[in-house]
N, C-alpha and C. Protein backbone atom coordinates (compact mmCIF):
# COMPACT_ATOMS: atom_id res chain seq x y z
N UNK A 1 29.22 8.11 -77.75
CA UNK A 1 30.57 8.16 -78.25
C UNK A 1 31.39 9.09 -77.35
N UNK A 2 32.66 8.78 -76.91
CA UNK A 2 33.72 9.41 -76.42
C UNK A 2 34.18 10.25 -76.94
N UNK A 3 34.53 12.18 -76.88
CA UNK A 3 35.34 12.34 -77.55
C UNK A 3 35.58 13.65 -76.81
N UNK A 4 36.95 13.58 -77.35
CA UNK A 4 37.85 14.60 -76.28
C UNK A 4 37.81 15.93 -76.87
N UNK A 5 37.73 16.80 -75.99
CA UNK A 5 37.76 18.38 -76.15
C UNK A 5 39.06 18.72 -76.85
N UNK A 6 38.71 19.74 -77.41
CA UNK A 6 39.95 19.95 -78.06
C UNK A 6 41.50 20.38 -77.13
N UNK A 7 41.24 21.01 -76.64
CA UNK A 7 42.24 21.51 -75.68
C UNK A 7 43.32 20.12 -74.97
N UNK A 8 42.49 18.88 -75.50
CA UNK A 8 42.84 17.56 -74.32
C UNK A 8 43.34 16.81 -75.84
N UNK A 9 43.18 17.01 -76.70
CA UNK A 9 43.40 15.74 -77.50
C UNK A 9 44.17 14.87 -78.14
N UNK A 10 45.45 16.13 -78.07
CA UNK A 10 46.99 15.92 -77.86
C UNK A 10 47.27 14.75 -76.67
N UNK A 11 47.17 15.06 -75.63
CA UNK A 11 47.03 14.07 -74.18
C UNK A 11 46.05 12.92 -74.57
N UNK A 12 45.08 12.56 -75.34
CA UNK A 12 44.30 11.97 -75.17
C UNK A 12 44.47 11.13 -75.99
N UNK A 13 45.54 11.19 -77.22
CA UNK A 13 46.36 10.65 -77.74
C UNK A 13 47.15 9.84 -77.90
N UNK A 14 48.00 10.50 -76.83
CA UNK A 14 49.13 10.55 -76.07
C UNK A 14 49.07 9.24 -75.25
N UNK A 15 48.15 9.11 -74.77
CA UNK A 15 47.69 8.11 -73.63
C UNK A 15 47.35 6.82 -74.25
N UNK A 16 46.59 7.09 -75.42
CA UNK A 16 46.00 5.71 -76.23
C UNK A 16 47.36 5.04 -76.77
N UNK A 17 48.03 5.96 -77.45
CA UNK A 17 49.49 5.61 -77.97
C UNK A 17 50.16 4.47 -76.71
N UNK A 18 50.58 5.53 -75.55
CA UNK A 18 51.38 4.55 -74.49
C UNK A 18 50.52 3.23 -74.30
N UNK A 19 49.09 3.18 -74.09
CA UNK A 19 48.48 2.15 -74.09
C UNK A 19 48.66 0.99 -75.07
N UNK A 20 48.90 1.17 -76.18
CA UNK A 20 48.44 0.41 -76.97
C UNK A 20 50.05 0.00 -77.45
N UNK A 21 50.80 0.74 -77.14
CA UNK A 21 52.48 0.21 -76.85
C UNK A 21 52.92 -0.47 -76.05
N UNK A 22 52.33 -0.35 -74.93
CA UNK A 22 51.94 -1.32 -73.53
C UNK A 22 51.34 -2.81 -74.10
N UNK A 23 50.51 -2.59 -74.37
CA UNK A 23 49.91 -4.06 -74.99
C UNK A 23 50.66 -4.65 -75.86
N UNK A 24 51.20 -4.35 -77.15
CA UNK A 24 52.07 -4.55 -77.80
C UNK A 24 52.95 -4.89 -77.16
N UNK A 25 54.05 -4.89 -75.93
CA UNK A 25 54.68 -5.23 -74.97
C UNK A 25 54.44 -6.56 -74.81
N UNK A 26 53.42 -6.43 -73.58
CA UNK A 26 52.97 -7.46 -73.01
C UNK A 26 52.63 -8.87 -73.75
N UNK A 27 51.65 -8.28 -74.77
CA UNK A 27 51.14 -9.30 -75.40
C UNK A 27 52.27 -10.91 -75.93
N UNK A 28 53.18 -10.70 -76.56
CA UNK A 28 54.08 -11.51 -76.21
C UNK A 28 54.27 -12.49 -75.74
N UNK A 29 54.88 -11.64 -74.12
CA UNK A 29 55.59 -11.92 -72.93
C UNK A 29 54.81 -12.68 -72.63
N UNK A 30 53.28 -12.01 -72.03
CA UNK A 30 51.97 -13.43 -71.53
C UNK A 30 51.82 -14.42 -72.52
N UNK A 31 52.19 -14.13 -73.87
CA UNK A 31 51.70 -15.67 -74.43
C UNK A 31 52.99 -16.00 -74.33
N UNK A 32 54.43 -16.23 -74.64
CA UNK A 32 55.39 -16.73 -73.78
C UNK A 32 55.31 -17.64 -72.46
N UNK A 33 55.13 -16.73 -71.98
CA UNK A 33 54.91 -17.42 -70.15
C UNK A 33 54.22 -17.84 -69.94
N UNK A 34 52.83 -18.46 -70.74
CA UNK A 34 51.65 -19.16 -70.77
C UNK A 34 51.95 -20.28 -71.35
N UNK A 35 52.68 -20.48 -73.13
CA UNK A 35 53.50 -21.44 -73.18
C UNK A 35 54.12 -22.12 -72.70
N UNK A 36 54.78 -21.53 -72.07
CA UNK A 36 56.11 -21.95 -71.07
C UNK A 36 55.69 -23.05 -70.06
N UNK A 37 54.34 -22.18 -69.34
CA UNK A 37 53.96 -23.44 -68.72
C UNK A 37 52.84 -24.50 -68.51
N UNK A 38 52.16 -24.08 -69.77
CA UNK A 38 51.72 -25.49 -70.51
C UNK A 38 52.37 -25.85 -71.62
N UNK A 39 53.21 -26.97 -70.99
CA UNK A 39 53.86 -27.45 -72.53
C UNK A 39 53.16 -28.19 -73.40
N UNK A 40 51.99 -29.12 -72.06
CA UNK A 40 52.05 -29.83 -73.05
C UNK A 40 50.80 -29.64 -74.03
N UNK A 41 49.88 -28.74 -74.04
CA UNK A 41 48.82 -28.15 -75.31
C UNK A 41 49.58 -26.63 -74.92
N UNK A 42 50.70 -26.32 -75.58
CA UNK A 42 50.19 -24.81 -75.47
C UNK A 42 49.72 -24.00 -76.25
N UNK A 43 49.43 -24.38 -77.78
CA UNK A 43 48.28 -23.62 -78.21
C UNK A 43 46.86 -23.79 -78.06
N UNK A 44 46.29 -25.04 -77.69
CA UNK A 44 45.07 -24.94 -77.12
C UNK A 44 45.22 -23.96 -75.94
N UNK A 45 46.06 -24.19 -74.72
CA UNK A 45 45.60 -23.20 -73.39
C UNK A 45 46.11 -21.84 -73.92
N UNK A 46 47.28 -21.50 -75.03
CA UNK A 46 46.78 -20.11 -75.51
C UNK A 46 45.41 -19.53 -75.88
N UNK A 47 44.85 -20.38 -76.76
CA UNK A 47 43.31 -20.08 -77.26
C UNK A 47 42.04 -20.35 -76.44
N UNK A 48 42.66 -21.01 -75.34
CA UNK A 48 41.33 -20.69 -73.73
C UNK A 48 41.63 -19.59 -73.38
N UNK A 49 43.29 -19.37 -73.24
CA UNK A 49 43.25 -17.65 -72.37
C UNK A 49 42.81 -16.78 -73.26
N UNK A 50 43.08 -16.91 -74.31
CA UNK A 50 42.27 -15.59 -74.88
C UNK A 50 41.34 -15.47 -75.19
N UNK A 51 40.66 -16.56 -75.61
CA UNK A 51 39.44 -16.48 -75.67
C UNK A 51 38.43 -15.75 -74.33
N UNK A 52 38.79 -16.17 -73.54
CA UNK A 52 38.65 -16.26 -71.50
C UNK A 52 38.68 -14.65 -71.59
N UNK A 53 39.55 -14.37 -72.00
CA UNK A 53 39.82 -12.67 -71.93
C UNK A 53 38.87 -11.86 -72.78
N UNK A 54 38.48 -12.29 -74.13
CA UNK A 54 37.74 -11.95 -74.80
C UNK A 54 36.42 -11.56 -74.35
N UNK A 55 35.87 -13.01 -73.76
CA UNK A 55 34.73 -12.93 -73.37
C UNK A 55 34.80 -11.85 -72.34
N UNK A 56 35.54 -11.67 -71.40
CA UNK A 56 35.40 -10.75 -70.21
C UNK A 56 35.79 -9.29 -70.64
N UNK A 57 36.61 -9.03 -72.11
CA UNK A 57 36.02 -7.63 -72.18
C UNK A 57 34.80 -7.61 -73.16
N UNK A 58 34.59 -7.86 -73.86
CA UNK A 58 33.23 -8.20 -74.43
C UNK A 58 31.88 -7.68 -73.34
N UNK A 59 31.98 -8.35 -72.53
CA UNK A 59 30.74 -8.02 -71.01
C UNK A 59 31.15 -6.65 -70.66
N UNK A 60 32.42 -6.14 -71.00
CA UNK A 60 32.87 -4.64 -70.23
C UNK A 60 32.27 -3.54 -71.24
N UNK A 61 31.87 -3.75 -72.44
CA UNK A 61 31.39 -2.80 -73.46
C UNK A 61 29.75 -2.93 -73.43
N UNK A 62 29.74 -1.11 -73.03
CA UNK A 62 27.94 -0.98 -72.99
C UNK A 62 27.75 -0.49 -74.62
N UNK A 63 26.77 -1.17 -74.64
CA UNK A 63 26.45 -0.81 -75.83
C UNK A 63 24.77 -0.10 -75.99
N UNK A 64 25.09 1.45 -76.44
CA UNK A 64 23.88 1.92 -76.42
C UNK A 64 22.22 1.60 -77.40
């Protein structure tokens, strides 16, 4: 498990926050512009890309 020193955790916070405001952003916009240009399934090729994405962070988590 990850966990931040105390002295850091304010910042460490701080960072997850902007992150996850970031995504919140984005998230959207890419399914927008993924729509956009598959018209003609674009909720199937929404649910390949994410799925697609899924799988590839999925493989990024070690699990002890």
């Amino acid at each position: 498990m990850l966990v931040s020193p105390p002295e850091v955790v304010g910042l460490a916070n701080g960072i997850a926050q902007s992150i996850v405001s970031l995504a919140r952003f984005l998230g959207p916009v890419l399914g927008g512009y993924v729509s956009r240009c598959c018209m003609a399934y674009p909720a199937l090729s929404n649910d390949q890309i994410s799925f697609g994405l899924s799988v590839f962070q999925m493989e990024q988590v070690d699990i002890p």
